[in-house]
C-alpha atoms as a PDB file:
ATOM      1  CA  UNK A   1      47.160 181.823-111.526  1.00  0.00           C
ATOM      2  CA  UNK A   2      48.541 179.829-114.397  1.00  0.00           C
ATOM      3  CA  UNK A   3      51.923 178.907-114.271  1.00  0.00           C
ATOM      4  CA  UNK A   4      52.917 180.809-117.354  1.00  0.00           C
ATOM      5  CA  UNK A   5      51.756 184.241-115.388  1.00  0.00           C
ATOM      6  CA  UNK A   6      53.931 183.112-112.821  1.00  0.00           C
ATOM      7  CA  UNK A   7      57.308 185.579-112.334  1.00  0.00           C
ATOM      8  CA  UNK A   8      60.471 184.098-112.847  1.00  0.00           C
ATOM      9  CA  UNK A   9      63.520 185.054-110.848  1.00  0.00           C
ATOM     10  CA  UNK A  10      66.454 186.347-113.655  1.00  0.00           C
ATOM     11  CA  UNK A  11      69.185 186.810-111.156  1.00  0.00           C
ATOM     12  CA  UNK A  12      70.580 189.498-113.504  1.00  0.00           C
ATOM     13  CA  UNK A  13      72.671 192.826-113.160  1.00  0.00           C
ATOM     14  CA  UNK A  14      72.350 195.970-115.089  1.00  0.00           C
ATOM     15  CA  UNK A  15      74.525 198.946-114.999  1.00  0.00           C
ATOM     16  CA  UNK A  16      74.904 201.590-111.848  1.00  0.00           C
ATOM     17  CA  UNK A  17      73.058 204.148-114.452  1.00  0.00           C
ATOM     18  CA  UNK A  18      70.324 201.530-115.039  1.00  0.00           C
ATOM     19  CA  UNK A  19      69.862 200.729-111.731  1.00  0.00           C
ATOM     20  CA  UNK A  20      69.464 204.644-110.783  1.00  0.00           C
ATOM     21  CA  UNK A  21      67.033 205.118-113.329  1.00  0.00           C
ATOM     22  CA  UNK A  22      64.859 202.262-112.150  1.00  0.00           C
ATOM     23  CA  UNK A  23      64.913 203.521-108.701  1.00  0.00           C
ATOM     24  CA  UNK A  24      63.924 207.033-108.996  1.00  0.00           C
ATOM     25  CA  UNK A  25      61.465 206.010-111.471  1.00  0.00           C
ATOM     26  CA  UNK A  26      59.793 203.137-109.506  1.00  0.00           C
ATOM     27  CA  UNK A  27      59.756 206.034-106.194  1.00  0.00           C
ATOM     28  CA  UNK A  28      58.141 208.257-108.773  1.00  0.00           C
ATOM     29  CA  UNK A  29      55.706 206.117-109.019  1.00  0.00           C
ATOM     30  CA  UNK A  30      55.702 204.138-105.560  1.00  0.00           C
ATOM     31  CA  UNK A  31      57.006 201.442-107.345  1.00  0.00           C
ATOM     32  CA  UNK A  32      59.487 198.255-106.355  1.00  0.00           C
ATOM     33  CA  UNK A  33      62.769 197.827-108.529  1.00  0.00           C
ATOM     34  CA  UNK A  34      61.326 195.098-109.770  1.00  0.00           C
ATOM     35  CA  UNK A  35      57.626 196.544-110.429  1.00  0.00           C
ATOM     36  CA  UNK A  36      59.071 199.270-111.932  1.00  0.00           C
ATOM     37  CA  UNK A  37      61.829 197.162-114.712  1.00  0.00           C
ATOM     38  CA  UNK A  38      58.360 194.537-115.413  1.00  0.00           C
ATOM     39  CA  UNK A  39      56.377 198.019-116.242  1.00  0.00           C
ATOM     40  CA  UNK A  40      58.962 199.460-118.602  1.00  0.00           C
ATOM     41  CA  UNK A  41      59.450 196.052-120.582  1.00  0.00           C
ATOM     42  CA  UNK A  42      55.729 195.631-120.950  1.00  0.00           C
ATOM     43  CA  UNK A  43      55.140 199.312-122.646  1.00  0.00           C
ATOM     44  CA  UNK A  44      58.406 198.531-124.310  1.00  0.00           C
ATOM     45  CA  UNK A  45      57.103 195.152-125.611  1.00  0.00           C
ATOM     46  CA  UNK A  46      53.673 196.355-126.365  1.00  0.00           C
ATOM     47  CA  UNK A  47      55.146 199.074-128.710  1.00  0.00           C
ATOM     48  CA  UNK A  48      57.931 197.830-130.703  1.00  0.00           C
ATOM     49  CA  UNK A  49      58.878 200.947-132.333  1.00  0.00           C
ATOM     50  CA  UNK A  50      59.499 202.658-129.452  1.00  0.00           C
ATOM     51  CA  UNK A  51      62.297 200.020-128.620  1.00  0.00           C
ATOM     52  CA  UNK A  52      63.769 200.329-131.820  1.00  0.00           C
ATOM     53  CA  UNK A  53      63.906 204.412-131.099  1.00  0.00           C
ATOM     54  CA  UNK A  54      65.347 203.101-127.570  1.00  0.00           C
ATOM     55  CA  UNK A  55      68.261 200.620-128.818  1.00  0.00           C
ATOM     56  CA  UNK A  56      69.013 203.684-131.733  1.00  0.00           C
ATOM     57  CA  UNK A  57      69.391 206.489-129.273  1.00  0.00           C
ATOM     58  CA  UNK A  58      71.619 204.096-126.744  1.00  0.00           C
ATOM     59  CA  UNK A  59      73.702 203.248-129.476  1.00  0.00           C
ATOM     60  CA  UNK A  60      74.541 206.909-130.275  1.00  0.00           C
ATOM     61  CA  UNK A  61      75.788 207.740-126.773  1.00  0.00           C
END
């Protein structure tokens, strides 16, 4: 594997709500946490305008 492919540990925290929402979806899906966050950014990153929707809608709340 090329080392660009290679994961790279963030060390980050997200909100309790955030966190919730990754876990049911990842055991939705059989998924890790972290599995399940890398599969959301990827669609997210493959379709911009549904981030743009995304950051719009969290704004609003």
């Amino acid at each position: 594997m090329p080392d660009k492919d290679l994961k790279i540990h963030t060390g980050f925290r997200l909100s309790r709500k955030n966190i919730q929402f990754i876990e049911q979806t990842g055991e939705s899906l059989g998924l890790n946490k972290t599995s399940t966050l890398d599969m959301l950014i990827t669609i997210i990153r493959n379709d911009p305008k549904t981030l743009t929707g995304l950051i719009i809608k969290a704004l609003n709340e």
